[in-house]
C-alpha atoms as a PDB file:
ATOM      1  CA  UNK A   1     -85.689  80.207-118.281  1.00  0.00           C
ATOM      2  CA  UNK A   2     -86.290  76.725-117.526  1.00  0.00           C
ATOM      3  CA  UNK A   3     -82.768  76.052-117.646  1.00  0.00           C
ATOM      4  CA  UNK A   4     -81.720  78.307-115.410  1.00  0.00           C
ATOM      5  CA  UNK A   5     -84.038  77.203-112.554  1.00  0.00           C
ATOM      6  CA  UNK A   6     -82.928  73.433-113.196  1.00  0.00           C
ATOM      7  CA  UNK A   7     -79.254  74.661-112.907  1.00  0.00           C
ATOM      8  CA  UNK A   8     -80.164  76.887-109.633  1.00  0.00           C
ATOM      9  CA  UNK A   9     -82.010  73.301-108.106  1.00  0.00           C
ATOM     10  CA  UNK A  10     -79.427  71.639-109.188  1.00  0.00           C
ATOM     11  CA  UNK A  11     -76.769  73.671-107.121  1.00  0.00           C
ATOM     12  CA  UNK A  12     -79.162  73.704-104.283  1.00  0.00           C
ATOM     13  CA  UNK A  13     -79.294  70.109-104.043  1.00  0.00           C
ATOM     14  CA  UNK A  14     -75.752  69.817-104.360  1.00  0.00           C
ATOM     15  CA  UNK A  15     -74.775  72.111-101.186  1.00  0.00           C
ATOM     16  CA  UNK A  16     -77.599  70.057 -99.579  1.00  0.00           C
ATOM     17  CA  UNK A  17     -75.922  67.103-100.212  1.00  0.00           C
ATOM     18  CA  UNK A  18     -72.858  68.206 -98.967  1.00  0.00           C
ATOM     19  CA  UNK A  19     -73.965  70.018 -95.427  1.00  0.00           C
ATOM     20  CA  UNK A  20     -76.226  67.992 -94.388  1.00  0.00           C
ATOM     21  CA  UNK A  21     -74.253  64.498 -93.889  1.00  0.00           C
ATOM     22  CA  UNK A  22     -71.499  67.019 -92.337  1.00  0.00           C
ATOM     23  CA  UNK A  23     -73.955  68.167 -89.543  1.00  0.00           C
ATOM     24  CA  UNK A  24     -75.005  64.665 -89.027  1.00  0.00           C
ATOM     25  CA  UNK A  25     -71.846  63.934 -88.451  1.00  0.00           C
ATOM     26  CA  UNK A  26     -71.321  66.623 -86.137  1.00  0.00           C
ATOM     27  CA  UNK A  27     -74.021  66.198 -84.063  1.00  0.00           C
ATOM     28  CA  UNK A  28     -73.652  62.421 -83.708  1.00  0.00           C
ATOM     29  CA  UNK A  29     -70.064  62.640 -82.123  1.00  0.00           C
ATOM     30  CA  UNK A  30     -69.071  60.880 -79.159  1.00  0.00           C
ATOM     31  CA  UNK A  31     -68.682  62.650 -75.332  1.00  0.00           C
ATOM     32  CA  UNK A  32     -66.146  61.950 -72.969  1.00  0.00           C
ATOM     33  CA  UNK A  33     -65.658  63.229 -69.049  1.00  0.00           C
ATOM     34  CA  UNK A  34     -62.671  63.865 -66.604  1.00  0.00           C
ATOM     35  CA  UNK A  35     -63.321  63.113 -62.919  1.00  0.00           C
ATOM     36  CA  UNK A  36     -62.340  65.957 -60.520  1.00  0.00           C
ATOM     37  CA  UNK A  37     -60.838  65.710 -57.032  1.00  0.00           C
ATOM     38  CA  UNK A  38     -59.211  68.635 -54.784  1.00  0.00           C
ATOM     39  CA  UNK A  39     -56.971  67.349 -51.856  1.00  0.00           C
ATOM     40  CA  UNK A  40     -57.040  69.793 -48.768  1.00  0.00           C
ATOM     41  CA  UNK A  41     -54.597  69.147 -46.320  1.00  0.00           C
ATOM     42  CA  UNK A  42     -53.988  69.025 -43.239  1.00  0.00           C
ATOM     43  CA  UNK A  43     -52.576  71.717 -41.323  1.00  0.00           C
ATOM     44  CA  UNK A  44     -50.774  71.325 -37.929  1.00  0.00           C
ATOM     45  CA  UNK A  45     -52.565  73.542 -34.872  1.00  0.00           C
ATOM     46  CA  UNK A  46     -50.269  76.392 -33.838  1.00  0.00           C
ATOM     47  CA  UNK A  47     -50.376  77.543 -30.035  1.00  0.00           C
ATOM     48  CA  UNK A  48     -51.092  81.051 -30.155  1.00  0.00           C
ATOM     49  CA  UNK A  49     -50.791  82.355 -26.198  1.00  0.00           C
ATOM     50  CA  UNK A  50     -49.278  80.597 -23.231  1.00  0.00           C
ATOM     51  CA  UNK A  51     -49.731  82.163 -19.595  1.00  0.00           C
ATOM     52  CA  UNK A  52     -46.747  83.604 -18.335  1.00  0.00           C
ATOM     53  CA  UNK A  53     -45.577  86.036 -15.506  1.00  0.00           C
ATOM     54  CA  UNK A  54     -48.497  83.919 -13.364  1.00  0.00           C
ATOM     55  CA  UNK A  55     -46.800  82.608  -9.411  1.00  0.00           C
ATOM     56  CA  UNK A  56     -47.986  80.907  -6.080  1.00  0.00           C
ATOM     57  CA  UNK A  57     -46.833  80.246  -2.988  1.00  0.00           C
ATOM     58  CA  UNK A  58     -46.952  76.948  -1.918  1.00  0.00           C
ATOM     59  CA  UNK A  59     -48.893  75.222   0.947  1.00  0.00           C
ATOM     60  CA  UNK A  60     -46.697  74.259   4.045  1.00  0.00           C
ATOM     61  CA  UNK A  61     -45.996  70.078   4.194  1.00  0.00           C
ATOM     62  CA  UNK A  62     -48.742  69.234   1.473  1.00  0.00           C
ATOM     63  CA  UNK A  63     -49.519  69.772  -2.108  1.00  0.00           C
ATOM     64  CA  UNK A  64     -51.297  72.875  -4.104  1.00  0.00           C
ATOM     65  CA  UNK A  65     -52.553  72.964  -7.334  1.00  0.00           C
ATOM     66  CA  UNK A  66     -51.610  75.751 -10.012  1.00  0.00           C
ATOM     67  CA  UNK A  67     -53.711  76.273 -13.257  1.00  0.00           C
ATOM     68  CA  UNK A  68     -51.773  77.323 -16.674  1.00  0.00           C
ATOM     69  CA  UNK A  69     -53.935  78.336 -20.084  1.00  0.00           C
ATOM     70  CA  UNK A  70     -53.505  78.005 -23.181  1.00  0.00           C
ATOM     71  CA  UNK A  71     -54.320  78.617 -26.788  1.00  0.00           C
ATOM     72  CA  UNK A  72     -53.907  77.373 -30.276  1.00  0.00           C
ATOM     73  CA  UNK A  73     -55.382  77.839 -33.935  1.00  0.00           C
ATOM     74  CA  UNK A  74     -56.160  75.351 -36.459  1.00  0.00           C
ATOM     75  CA  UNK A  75     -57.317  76.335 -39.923  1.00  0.00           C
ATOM     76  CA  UNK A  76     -58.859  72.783 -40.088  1.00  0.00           C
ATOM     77  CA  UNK A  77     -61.458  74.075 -37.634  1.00  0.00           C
ATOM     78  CA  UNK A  78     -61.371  73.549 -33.881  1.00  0.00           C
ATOM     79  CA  UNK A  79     -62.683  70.108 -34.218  1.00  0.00           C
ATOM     80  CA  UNK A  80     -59.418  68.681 -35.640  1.00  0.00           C
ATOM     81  CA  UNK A  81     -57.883  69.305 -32.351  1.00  0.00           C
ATOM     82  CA  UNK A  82     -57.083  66.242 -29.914  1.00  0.00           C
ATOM     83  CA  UNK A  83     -58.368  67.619 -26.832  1.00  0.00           C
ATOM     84  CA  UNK A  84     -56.463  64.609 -25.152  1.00  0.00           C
ATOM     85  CA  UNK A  85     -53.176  65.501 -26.419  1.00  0.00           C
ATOM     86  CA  UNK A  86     -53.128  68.953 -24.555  1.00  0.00           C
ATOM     87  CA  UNK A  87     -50.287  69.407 -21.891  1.00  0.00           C
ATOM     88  CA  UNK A  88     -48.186  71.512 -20.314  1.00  0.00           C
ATOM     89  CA  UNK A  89     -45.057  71.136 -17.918  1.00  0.00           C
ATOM     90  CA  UNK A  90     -43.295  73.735 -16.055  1.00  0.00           C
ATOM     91  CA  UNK A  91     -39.154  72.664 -15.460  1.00  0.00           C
ATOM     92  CA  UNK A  92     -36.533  73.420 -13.071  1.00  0.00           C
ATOM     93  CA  UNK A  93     -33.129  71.790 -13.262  1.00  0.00           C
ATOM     94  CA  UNK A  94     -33.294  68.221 -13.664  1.00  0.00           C
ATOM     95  CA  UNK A  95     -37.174  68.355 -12.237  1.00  0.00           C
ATOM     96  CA  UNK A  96     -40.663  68.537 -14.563  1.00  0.00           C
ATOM     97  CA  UNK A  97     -43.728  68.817 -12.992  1.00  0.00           C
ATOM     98  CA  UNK A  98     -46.628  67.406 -15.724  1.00  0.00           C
ATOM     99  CA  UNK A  99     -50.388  69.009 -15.768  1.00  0.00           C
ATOM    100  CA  UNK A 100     -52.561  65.407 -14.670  1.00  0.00           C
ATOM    101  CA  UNK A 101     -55.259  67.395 -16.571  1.00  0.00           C
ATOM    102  CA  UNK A 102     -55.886  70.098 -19.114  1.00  0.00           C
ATOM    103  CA  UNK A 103     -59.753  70.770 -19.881  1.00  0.00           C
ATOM    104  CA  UNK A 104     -61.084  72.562 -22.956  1.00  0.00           C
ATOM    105  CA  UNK A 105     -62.610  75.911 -21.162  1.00  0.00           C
ATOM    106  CA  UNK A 106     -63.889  78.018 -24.595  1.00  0.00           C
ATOM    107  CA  UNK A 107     -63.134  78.495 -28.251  1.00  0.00           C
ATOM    108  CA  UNK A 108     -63.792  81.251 -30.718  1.00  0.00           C
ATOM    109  CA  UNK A 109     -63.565  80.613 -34.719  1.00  0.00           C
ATOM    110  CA  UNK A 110     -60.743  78.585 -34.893  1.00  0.00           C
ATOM    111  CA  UNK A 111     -58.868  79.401 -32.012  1.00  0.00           C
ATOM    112  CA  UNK A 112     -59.541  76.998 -28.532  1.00  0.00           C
ATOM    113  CA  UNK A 113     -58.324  77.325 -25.099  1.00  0.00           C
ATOM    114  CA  UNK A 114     -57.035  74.381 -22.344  1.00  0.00           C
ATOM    115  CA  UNK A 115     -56.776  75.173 -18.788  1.00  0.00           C
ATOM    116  CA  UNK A 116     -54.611  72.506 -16.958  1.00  0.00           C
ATOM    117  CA  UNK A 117     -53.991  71.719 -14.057  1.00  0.00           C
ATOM    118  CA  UNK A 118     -50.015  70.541 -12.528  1.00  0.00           C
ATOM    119  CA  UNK A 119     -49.374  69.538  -8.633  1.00  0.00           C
ATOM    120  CA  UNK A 120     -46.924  71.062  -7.122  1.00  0.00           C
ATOM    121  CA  UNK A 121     -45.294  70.298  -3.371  1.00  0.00           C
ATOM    122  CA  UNK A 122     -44.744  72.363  -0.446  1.00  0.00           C
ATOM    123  CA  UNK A 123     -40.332  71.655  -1.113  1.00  0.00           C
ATOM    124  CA  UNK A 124     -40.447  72.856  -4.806  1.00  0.00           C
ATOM    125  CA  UNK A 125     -37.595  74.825  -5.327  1.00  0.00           C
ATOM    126  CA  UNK A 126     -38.772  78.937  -5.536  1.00  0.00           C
ATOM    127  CA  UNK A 127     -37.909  79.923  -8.572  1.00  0.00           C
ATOM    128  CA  UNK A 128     -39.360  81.108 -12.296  1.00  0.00           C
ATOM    129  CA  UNK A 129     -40.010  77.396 -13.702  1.00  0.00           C
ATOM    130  CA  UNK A 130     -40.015  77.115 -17.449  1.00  0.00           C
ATOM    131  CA  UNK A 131     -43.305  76.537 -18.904  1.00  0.00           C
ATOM    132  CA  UNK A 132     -44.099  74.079 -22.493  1.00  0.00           C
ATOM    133  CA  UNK A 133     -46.951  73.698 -23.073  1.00  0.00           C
ATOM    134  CA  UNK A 134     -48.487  71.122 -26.043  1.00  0.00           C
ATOM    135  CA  UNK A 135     -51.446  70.275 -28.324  1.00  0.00           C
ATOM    136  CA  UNK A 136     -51.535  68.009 -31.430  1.00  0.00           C
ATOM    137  CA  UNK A 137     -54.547  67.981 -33.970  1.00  0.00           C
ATOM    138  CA  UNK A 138     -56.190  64.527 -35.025  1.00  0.00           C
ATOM    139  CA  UNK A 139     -53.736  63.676 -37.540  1.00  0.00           C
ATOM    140  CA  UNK A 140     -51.045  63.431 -35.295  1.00  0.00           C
ATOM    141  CA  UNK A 141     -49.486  66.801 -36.045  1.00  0.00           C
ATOM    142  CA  UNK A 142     -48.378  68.917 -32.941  1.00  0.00           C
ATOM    143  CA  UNK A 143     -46.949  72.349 -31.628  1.00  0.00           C
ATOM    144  CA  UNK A 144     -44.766  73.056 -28.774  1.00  0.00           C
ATOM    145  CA  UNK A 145     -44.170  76.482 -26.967  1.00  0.00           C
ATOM    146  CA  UNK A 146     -41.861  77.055 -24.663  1.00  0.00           C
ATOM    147  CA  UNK A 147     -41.690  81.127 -24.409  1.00  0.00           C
ATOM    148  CA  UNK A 148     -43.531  80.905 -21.016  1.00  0.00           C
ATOM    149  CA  UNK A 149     -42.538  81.201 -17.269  1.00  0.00           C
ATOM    150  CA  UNK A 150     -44.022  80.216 -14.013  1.00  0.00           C
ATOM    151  CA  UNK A 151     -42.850  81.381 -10.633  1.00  0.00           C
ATOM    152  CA  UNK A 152     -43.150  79.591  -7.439  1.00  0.00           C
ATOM    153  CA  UNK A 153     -42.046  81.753  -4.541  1.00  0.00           C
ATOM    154  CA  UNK A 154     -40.510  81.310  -0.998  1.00  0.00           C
ATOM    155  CA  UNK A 155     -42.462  79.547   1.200  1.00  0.00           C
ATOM    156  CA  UNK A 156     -40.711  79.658   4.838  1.00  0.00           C
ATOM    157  CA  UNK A 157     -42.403  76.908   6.974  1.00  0.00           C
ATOM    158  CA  UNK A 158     -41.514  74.240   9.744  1.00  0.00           C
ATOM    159  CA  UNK A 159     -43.218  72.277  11.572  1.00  0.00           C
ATOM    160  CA  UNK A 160     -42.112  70.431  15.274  1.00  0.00           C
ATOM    161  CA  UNK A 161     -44.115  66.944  15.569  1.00  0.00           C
ATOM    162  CA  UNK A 162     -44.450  66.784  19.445  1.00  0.00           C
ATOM    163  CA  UNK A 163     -46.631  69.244  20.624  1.00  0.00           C
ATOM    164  CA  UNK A 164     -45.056  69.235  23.859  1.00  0.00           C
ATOM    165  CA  UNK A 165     -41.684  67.839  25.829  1.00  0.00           C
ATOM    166  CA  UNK A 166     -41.164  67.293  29.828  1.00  0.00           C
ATOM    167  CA  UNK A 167     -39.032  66.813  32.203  1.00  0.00           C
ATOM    168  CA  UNK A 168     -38.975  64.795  35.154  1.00  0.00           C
ATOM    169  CA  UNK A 169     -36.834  64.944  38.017  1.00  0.00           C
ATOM    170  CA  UNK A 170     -35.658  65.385  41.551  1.00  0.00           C
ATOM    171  CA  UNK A 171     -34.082  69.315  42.305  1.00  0.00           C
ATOM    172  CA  UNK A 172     -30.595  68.677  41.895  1.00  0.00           C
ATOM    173  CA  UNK A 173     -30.686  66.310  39.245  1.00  0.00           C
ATOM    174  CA  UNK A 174     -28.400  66.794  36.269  1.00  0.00           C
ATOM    175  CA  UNK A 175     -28.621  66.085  32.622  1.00  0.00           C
ATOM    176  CA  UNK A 176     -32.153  65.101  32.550  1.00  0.00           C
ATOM    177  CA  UNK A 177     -34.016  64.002  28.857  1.00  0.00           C
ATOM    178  CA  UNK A 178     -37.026  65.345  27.263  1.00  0.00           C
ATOM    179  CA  UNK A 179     -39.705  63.126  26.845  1.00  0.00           C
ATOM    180  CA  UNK A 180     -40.317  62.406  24.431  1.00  0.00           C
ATOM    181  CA  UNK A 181     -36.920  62.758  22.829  1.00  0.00           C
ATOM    182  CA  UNK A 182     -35.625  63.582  20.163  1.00  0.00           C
ATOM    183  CA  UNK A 183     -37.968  66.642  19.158  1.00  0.00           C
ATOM    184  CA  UNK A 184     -38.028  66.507  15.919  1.00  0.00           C
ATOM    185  CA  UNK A 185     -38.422  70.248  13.585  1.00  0.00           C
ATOM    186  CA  UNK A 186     -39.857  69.377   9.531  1.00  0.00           C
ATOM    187  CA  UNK A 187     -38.836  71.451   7.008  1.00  0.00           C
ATOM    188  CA  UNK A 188     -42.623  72.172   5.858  1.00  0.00           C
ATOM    189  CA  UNK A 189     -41.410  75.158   2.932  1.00  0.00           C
ATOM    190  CA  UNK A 190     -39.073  75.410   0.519  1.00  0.00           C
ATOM    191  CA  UNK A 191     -36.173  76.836   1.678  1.00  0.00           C
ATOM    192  CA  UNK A 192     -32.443  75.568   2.651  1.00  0.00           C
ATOM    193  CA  UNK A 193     -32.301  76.445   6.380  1.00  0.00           C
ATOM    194  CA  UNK A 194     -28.641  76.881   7.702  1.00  0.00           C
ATOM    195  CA  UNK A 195     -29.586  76.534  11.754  1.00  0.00           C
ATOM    196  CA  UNK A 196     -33.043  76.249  13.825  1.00  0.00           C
ATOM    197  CA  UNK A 197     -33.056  78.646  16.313  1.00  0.00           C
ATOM    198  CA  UNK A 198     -34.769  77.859  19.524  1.00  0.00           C
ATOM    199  CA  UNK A 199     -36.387  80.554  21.988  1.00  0.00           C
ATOM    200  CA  UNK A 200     -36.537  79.214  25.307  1.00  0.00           C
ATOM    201  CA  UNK A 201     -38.377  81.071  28.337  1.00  0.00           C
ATOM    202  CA  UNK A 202     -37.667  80.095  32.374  1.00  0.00           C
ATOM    203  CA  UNK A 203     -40.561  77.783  33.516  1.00  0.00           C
ATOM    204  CA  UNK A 204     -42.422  78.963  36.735  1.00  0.00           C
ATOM    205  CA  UNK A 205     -44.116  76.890  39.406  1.00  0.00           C
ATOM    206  CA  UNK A 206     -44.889  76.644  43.633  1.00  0.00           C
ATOM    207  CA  UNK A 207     -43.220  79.817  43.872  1.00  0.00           C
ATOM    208  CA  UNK A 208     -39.698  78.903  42.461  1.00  0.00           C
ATOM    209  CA  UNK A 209     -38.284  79.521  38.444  1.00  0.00           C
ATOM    210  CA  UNK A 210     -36.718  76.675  36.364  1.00  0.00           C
ATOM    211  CA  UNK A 211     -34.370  79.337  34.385  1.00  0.00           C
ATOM    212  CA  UNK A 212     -34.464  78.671  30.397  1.00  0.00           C
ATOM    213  CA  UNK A 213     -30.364  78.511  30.741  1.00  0.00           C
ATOM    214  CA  UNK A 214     -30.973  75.464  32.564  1.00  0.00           C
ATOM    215  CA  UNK A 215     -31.741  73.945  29.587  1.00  0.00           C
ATOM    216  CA  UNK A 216     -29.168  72.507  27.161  1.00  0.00           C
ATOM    217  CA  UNK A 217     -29.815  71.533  23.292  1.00  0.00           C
ATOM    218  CA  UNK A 218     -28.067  69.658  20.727  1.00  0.00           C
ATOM    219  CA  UNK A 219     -28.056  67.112  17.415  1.00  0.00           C
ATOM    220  CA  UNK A 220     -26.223  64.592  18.621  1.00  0.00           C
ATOM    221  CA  UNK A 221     -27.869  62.790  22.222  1.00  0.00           C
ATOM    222  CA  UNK A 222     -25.341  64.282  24.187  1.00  0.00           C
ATOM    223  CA  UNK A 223     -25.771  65.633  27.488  1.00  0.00           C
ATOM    224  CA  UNK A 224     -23.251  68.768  26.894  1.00  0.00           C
ATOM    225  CA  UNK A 225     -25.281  70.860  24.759  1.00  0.00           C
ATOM    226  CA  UNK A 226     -25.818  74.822  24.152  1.00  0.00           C
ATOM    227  CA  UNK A 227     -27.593  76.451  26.885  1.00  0.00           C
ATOM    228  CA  UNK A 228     -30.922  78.101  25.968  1.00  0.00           C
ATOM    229  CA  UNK A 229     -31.733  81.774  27.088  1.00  0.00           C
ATOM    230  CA  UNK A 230     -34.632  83.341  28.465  1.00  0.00           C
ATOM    231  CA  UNK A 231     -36.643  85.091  25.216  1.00  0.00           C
ATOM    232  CA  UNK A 232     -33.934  84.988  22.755  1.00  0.00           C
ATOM    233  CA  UNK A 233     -33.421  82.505  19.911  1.00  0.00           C
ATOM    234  CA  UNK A 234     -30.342  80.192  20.138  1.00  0.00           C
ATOM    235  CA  UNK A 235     -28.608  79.099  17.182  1.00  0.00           C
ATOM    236  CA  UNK A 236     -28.733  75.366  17.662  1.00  0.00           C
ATOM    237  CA  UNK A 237     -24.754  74.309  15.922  1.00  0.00           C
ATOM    238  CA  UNK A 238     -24.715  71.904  13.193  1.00  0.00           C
ATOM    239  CA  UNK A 239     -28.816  71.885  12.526  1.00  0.00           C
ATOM    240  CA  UNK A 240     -28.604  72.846   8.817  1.00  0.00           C
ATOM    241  CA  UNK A 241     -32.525  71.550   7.753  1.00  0.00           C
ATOM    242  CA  UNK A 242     -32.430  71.273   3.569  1.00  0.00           C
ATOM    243  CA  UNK A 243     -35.865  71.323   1.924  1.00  0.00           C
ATOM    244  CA  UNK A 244     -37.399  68.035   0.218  1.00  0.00           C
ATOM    245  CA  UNK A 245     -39.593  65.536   1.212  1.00  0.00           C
ATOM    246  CA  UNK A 246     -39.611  64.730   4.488  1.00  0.00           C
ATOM    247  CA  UNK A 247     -36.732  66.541   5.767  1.00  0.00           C
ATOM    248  CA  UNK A 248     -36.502  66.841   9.464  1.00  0.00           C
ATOM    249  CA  UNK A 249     -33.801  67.851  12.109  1.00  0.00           C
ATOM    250  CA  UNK A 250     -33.921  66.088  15.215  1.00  0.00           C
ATOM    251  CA  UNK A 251     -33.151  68.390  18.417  1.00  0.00           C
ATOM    252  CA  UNK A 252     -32.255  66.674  21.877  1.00  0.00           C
ATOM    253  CA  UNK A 253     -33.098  68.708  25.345  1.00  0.00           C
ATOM    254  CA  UNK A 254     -31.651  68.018  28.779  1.00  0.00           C
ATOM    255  CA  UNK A 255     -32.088  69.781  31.990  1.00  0.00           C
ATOM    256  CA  UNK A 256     -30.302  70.386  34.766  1.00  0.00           C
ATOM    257  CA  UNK A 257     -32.512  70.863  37.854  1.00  0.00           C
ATOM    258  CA  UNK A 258     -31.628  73.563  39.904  1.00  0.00           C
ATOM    259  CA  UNK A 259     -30.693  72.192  43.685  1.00  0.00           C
ATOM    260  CA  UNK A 260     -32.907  73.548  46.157  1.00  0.00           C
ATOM    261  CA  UNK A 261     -36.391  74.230  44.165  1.00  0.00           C
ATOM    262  CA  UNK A 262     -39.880  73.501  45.853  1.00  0.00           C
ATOM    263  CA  UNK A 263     -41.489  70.023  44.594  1.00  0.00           C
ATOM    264  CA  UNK A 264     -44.081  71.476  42.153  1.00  0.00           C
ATOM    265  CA  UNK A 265     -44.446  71.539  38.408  1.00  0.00           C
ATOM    266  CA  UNK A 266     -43.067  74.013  36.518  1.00  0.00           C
ATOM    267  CA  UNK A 267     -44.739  76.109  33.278  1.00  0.00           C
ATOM    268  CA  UNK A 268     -43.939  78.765  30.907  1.00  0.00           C
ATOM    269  CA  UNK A 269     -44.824  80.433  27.450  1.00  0.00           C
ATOM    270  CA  UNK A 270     -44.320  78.551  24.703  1.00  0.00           C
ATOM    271  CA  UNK A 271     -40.946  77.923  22.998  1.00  0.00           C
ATOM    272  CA  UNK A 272     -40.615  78.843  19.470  1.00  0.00           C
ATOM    273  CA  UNK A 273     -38.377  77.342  16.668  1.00  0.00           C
ATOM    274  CA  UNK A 274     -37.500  79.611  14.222  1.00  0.00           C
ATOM    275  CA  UNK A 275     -35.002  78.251  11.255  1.00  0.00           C
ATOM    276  CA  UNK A 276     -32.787  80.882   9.771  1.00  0.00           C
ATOM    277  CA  UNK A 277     -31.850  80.759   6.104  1.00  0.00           C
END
């Protein structure tokens, strides 16, 4: 009996033996780590919406402004967008008219929305103008759209820079000059004007009439112009008037006093000048 419990003990201590420098071992290994990173990048904004179909007229002989909006996306958040880098041009032909200012006017998630501003002048040609509009995030990363149209329609304005014109005489007295002279019509709209019509009316004064066909006009100083009528437009020959800046069409008057006629001054209604297209 004995010697079966000292064989049993004897096993016992043998496994021990065995196992236990093995989980020693085990637990007394060595650790080791990796280092981790993720790399999210950047995404360039994409514009979303451009105004189109929008128009204006312009304003006769100065300068309007038009307003154009705007939107774009950026799955980097609305933040990553430079705000400074938002433009938009509208194009006609060889000419591109640049917003001077585009503000930030609301965002929702990650969408945001410009609003800019572009000049335009009274002689822009009427037309739909192409519209591109631009916005780049903070890495430098833009979109461009170019889908868009803007219209700018007819504006028919001139202006004549002498309020007024005289003449001064003796009756009889031929081939007498405005003053001041020339009178000079401005193209104040945007459209190519083949003639200037002129509607004279007869003058009235101390009983006696200056008739309006007393009254010649032309583009080149000379004495031997057309003769006006009484309440009906007169083509003036040769007074084509293009739009652009500053374009005028100077007009010269003389009259030919009728012989005869009290000493008095003369009056009427106004005189229009009415370009045709």
């Amino acid at each position: 009996m004995k010697r079966k419990v000292l064989s049993v003990f004897i096993f016992l201590a043998t496994i021990a033996l065995i196992t236990v420098p093995l989980l020693m071992l085990t637990s007394a290994a060595d650790t080791d780590t990796v280092s981790v990173t993720a790399s999210v990048q950047n995404v360039a904004p994409t514009i979303t919406y451009v105004q189109t179909g929008a128009s204006a007229t312009p304003s006769g002989g100065t300068t309007k402004e038009i307003q154009i909006r705007f939107n774009a996306t950026d799955s980097n958040s609305v933040d990553d967008f430079a705000d400074a880098t938002a433009q938009v041009n509208i194009t006609n032909a060889a000419v591109t008219l640049t917003s001077h200012a585009c503000a930030a006017s609301g965002l929702t998630g990650t969408m945001e929305s410009w609003l800019c501003n572009i000049t335009i002048n009274y002689y822009q040609v009427p037309a739909a103008w192409s519209v591109t509009a631009y916005i780049a995030d903070s890495a430098g990363n833009g979109d461009t759209d170019t889908s868009a149209t803007f219209t700018i329609n007819n504006l028919d304005d001139v202006a004549v820079t002498q309020a007024s014109m005289a003449f001064t005489g003796t009756p009889g007295q031929t081939n007498v000059a405005s003053d001041p002279s020339p009178i000079a019509v401005t193209n104040t709209g945007n459209q190519n004007y083949a003639t200037v019509g002129v509607t004279a009316h007869d003058l009235s004064g101390g009983g006696d009439t200056i008739p309006a066909t007393a009254f010649n006009v032309n583009i080149s100083d000379s004495s031997d112009g057309q003769a006006l009528a009484d309440g009906s437009p007169v083509q003036v020959t040769g007074s084509t008037l293009a739009r652009g800046a500053g374009a005028t069409r100077n007009l010269y008057f003389y009259l030919d006093i009728p012989s005869g006629i009290v000493n008095a001054s003369y009056s009427s209604a106004a005189w229009t000048f009415d370009p045709t297209v």
